[in-house]
C-alpha atoms as a PDB file:
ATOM      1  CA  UNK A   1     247.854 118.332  69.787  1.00  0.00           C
ATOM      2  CA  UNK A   2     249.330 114.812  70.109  1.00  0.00           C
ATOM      3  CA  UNK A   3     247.244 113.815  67.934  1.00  0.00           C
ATOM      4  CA  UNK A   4     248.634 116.202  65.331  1.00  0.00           C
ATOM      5  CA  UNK A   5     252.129 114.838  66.027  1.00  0.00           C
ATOM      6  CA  UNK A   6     251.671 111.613  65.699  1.00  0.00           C
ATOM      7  CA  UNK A   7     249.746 111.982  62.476  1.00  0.00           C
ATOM      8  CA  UNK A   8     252.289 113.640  61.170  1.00  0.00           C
ATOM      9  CA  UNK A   9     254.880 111.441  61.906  1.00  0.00           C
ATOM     10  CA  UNK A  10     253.419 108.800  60.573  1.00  0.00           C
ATOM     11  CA  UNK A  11     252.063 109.846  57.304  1.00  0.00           C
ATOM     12  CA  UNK A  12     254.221 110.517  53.917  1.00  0.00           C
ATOM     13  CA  UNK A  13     256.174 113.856  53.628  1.00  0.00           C
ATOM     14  CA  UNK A  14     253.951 114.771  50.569  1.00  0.00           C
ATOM     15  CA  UNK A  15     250.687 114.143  52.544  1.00  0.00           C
ATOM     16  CA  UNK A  16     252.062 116.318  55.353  1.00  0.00           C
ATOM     17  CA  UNK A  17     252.785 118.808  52.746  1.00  0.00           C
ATOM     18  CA  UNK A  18     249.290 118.978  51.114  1.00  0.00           C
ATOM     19  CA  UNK A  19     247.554 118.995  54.777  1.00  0.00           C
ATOM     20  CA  UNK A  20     249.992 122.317  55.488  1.00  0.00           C
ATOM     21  CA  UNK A  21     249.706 123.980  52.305  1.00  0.00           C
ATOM     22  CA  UNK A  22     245.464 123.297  52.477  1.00  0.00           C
ATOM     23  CA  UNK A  23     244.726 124.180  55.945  1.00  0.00           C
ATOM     24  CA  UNK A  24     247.075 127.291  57.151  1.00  0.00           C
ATOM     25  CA  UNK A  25     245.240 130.481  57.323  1.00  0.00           C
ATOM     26  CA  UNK A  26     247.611 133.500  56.548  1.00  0.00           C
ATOM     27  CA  UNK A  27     248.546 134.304  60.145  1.00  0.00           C
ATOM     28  CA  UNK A  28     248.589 131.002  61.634  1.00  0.00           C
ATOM     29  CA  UNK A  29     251.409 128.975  62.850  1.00  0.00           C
ATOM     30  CA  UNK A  30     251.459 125.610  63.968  1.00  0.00           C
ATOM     31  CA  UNK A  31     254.285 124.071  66.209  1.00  0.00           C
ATOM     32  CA  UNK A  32     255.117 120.012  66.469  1.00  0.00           C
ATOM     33  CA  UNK A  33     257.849 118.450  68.888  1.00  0.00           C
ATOM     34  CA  UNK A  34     259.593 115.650  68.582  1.00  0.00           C
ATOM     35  CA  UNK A  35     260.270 115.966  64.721  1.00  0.00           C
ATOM     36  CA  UNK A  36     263.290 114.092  63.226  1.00  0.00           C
ATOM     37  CA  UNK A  37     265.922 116.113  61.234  1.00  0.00           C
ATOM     38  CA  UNK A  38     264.860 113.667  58.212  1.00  0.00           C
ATOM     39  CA  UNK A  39     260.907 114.918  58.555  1.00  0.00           C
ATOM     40  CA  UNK A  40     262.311 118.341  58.092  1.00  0.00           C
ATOM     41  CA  UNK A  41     264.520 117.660  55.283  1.00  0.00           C
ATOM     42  CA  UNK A  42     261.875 115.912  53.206  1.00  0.00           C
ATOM     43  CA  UNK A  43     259.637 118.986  54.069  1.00  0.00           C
ATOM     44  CA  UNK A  44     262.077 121.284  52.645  1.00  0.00           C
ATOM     45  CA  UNK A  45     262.096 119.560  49.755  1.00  0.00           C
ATOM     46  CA  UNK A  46     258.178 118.415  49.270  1.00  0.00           C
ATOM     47  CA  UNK A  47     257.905 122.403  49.797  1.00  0.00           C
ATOM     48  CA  UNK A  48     260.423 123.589  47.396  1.00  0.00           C
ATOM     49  CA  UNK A  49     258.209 124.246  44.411  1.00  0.00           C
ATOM     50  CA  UNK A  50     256.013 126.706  46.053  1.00  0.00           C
ATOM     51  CA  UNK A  51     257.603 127.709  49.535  1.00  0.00           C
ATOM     52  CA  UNK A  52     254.646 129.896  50.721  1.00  0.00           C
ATOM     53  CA  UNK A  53     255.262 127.873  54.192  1.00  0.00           C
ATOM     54  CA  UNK A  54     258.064 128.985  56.068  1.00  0.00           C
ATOM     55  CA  UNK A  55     260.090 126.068  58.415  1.00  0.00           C
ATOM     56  CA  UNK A  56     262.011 126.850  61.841  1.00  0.00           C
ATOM     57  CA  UNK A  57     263.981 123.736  63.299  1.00  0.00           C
ATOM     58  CA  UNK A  58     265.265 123.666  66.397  1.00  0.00           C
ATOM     59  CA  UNK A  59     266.506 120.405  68.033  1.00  0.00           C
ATOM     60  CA  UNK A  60     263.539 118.374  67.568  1.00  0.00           C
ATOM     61  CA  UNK A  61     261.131 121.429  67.513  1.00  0.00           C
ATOM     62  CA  UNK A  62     259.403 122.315  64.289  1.00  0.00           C
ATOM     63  CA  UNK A  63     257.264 125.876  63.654  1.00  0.00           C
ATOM     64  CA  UNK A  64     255.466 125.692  59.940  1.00  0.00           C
ATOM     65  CA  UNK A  65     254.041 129.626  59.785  1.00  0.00           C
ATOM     66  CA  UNK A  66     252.131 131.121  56.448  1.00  0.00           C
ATOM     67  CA  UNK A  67     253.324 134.834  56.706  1.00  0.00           C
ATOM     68  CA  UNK A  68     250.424 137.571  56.077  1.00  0.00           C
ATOM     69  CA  UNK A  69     250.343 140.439  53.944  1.00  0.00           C
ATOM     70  CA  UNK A  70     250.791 142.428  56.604  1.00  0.00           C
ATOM     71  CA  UNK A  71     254.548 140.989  57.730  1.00  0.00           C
ATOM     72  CA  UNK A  72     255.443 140.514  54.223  1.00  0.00           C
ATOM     73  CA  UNK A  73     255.178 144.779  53.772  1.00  0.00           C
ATOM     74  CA  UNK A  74     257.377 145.361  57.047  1.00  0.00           C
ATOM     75  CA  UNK A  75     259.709 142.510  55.593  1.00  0.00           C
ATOM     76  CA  UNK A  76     259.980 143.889  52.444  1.00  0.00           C
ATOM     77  CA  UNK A  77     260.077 147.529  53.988  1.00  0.00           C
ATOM     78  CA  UNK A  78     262.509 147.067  56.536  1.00  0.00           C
ATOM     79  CA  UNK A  79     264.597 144.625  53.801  1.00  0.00           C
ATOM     80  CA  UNK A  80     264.708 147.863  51.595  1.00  0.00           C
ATOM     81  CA  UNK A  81     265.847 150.118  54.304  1.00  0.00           C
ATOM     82  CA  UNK A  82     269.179 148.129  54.860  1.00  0.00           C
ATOM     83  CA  UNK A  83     269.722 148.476  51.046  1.00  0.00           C
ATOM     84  CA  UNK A  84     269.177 152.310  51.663  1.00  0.00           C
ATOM     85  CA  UNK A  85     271.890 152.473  54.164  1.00  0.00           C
ATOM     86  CA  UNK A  86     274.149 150.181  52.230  1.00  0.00           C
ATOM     87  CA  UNK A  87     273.805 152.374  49.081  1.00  0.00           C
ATOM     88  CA  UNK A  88     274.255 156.330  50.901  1.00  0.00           C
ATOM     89  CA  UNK A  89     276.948 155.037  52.815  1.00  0.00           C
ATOM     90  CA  UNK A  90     278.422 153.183  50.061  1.00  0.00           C
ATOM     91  CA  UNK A  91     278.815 149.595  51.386  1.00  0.00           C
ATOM     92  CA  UNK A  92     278.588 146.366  49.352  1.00  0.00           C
ATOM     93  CA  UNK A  93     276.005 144.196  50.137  1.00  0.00           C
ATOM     94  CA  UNK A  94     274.686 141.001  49.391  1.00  0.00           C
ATOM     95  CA  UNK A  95     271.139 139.891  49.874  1.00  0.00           C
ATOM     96  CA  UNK A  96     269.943 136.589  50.260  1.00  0.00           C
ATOM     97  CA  UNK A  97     266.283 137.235  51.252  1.00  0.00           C
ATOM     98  CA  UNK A  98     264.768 134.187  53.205  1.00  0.00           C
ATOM     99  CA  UNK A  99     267.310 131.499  52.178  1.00  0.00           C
ATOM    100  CA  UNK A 100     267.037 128.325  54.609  1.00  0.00           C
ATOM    101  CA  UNK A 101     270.212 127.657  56.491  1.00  0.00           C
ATOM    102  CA  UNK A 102     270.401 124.880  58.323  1.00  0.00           C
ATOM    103  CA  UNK A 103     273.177 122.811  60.609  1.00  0.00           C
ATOM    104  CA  UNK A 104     272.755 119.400  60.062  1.00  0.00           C
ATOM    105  CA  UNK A 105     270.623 117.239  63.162  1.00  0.00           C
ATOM    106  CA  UNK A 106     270.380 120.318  64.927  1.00  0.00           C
ATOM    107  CA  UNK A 107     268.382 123.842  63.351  1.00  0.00           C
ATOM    108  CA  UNK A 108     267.472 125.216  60.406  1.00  0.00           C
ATOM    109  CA  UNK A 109     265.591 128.501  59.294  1.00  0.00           C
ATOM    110  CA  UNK A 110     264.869 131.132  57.079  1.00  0.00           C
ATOM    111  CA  UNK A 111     265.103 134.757  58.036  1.00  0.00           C
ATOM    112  CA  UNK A 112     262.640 136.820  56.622  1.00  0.00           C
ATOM    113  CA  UNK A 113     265.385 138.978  54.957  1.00  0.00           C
ATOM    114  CA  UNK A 114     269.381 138.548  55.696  1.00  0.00           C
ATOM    115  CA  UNK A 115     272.373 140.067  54.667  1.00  0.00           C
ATOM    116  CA  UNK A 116     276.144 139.689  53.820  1.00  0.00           C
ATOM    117  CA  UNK A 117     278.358 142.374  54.541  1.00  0.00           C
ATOM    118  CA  UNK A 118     281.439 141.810  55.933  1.00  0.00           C
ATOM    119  CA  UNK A 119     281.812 138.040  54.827  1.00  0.00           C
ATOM    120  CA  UNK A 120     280.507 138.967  51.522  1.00  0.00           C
ATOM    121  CA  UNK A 121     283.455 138.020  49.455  1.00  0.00           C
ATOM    122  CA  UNK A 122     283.306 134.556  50.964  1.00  0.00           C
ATOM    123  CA  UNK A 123     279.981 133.902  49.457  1.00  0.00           C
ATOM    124  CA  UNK A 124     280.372 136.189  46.089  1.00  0.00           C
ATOM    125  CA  UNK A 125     278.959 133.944  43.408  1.00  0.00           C
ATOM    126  CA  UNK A 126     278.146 130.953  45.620  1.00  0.00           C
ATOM    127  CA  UNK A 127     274.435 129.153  44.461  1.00  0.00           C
ATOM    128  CA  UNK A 128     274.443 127.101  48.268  1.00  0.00           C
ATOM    129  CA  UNK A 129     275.751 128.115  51.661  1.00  0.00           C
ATOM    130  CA  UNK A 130     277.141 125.462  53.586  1.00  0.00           C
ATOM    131  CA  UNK A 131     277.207 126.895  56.875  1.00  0.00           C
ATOM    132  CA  UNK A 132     280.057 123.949  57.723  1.00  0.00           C
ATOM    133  CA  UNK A 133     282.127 125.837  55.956  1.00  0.00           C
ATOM    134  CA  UNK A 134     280.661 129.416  54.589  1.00  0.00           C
ATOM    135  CA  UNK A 135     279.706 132.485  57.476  1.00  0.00           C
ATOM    136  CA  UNK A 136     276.159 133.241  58.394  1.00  0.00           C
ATOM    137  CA  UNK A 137     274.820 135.885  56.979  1.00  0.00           C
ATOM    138  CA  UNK A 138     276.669 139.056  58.989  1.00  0.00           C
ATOM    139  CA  UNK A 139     272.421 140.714  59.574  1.00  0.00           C
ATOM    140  CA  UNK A 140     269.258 139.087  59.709  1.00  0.00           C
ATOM    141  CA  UNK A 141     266.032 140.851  59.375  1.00  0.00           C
ATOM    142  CA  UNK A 142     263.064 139.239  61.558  1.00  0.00           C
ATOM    143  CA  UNK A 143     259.382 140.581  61.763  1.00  0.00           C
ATOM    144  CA  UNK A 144     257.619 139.915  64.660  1.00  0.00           C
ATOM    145  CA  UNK A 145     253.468 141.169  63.539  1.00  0.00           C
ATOM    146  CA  UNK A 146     251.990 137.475  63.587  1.00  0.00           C
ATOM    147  CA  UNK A 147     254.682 135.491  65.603  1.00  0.00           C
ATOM    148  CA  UNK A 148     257.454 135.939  68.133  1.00  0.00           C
ATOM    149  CA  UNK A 149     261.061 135.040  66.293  1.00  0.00           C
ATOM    150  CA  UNK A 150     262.690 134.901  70.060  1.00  0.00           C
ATOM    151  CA  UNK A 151     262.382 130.672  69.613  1.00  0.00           C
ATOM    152  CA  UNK A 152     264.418 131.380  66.230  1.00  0.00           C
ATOM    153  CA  UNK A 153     267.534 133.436  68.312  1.00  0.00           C
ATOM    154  CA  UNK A 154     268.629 130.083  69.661  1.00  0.00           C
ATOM    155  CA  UNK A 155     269.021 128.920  66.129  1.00  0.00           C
ATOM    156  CA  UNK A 156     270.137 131.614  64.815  1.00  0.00           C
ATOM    157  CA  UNK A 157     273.239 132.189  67.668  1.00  0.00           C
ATOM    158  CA  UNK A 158     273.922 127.881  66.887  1.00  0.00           C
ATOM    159  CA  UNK A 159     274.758 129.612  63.568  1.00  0.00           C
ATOM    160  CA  UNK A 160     276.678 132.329  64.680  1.00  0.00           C
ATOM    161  CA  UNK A 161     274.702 135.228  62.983  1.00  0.00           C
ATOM    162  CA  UNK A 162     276.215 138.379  64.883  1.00  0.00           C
ATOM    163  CA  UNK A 163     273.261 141.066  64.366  1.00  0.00           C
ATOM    164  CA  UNK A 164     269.378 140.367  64.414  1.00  0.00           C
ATOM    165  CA  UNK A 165     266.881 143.397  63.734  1.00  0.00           C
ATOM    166  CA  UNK A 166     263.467 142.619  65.445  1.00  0.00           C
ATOM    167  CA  UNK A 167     260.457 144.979  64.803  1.00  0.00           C
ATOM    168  CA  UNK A 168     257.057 143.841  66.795  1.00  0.00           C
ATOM    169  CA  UNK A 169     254.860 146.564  65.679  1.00  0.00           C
ATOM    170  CA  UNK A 170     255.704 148.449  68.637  1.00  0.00           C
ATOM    171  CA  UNK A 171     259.219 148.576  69.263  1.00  0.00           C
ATOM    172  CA  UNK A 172     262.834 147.889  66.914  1.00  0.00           C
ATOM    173  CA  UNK A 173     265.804 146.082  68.590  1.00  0.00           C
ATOM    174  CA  UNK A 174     269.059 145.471  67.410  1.00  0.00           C
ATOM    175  CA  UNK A 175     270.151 142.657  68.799  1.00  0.00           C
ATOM    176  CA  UNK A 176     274.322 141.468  69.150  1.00  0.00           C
ATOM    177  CA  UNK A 177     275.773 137.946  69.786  1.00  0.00           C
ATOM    178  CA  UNK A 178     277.334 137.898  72.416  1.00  0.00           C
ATOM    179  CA  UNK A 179     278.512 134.586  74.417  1.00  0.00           C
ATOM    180  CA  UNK A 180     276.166 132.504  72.576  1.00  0.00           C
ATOM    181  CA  UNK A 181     273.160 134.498  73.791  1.00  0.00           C
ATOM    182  CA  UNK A 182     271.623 137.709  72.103  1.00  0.00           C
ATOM    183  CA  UNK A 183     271.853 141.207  74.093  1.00  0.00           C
ATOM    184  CA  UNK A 184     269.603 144.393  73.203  1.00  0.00           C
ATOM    185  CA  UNK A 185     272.068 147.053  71.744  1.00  0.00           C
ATOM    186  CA  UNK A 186     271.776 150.617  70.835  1.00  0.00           C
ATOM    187  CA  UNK A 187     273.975 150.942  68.284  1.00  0.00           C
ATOM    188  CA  UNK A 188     274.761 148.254  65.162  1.00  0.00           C
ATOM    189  CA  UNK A 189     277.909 146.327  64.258  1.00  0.00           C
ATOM    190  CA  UNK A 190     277.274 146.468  60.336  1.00  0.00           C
ATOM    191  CA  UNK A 191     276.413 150.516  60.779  1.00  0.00           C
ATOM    192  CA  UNK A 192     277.533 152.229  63.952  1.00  0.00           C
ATOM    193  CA  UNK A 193     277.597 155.711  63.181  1.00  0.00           C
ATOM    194  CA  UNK A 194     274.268 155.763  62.940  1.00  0.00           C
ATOM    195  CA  UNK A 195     270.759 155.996  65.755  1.00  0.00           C
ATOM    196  CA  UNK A 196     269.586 152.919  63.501  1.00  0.00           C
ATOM    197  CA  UNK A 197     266.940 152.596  66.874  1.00  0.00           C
ATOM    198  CA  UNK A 198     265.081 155.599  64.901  1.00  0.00           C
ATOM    199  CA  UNK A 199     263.981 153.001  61.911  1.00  0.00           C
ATOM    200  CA  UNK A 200     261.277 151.847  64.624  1.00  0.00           C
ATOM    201  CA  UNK A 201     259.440 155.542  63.581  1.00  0.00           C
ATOM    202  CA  UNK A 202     259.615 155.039  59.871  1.00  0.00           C
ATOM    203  CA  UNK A 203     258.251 151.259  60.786  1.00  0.00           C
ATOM    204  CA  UNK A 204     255.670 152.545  62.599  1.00  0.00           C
ATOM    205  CA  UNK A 205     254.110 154.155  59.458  1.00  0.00           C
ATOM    206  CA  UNK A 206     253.922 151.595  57.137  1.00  0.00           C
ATOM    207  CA  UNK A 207     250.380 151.144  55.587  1.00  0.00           C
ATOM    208  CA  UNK A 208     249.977 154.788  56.078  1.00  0.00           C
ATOM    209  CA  UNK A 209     252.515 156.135  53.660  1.00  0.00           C
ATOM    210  CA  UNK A 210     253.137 154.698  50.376  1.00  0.00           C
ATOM    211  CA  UNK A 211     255.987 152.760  50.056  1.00  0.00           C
ATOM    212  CA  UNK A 212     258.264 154.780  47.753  1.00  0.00           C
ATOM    213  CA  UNK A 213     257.489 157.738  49.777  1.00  0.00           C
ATOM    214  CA  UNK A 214     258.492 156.011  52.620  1.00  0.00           C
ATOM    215  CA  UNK A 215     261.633 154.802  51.318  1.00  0.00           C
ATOM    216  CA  UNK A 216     262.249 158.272  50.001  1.00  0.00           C
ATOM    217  CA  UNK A 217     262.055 159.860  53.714  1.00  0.00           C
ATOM    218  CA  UNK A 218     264.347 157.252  55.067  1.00  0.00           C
ATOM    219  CA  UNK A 219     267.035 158.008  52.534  1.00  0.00           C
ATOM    220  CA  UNK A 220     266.543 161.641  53.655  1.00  0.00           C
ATOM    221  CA  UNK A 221     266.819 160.931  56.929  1.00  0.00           C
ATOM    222  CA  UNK A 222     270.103 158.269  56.455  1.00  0.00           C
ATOM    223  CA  UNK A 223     271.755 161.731  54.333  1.00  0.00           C
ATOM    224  CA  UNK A 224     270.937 163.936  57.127  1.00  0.00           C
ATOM    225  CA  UNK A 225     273.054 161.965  59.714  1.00  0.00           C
ATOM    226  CA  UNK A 226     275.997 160.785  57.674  1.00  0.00           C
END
């Protein structure tokens, strides 16, 4: 693994690019220390033409993961169900999928789905965030099937995102900021009228139900508690 490192440390950003982009299987995730805030950068931007590669940086720490078929349909799944609630309950929303945020020589990531709510009229119309000076998103969405996203709550609470949703496969957390440090909640900031801890059950049968149908059932389910 040092090895690794120091190769790609040493070699040009585009190199490291082409090496990532030819040898990650779908569910695998590699995971390099001592990585400069430059080496990220210039990944971000060799990668920008065809980000199939998602990057986490945290303080040094870089995770490069190829997401699978499987977490992109509880991404996209769980990603529609906020949109559900937003619409029966009549809430604007902005969504800004898995943009990279970053603060500067410290972290940077992109959520696998995230959402303005509440700050939403500070970013209306807005092509970049600048998190020195725009919100966090007010919800991010994180899917935890191939990897663990707990690594990505330390850079996510340096940005000051108040609400994380985690799903595993087994279980669905909502997850508050609170004194820098994320606590386990039963009930959400963005939509607390609502037993949003049910959405692990709907969750739970995705690749057994077809996806409208799904979607369908949820919004049923979102009109029966309102």
């Amino acid at each position: 693994m040092r090895r690794r490192r120091a190769i790609v440390q040493r070699e040009p950003t585009s190199h490291i690019a082409m090496a990532s982009n030819t040898l990650l299987q779908p569910t695998e995730i590699i995971h390099l220390s001592g990585i400069s805030w430059q080496t990220y950068e210039n990944l971000l931007t060799e990668l920008s033409a065809s980000r199939r590669l998602r990057l986490t940086y945290n303080r040094g720490s870089l995770e490069i993961m190829a997401p699978s078929p499987e977490h992109e349909r509880y991404k996209r799944i769980a990603g529609r169900f906020v949109e559900t609630l937003a619409e029966e309950l009549e809430v604007r929303i902005d969504c800004l999928g898995s943009t990279t945020f970053k603060r500067p020589e410290l972290s940077g990531a992109e959520p696998d789905e995230c959402f303005y709510i509440e700050n939403i009229n500070f970013i209306k119309g807005k092509k970049r965030i600048d998190l020195s000076q725009d919100p966090p998103p007010d919800l991010v969405v994180e899917i935890d099937i191939t990897n663990s996203s707990i690594n990505c709550f330390q850079v996510y609470a340096d940005m000051g995102v108040p609400e994380i949703w985690r799903y595993d496969s087994n279980d669905f957390s909502i997850n508050i900021l609170e004194n820098h440090k994320y606590i386990s909640v039963e009930r959400s900031l963005i939509f607390p009228n609502l037993p949003l801890t049910e959405i692990s059950n709907f969750l739970a049968q995705v690749g057994e139900k077809d996806y409208l149908e799904l979607v369908k059932e949820f919004r049923q389910w979102v009109r029966s508690h309102i």
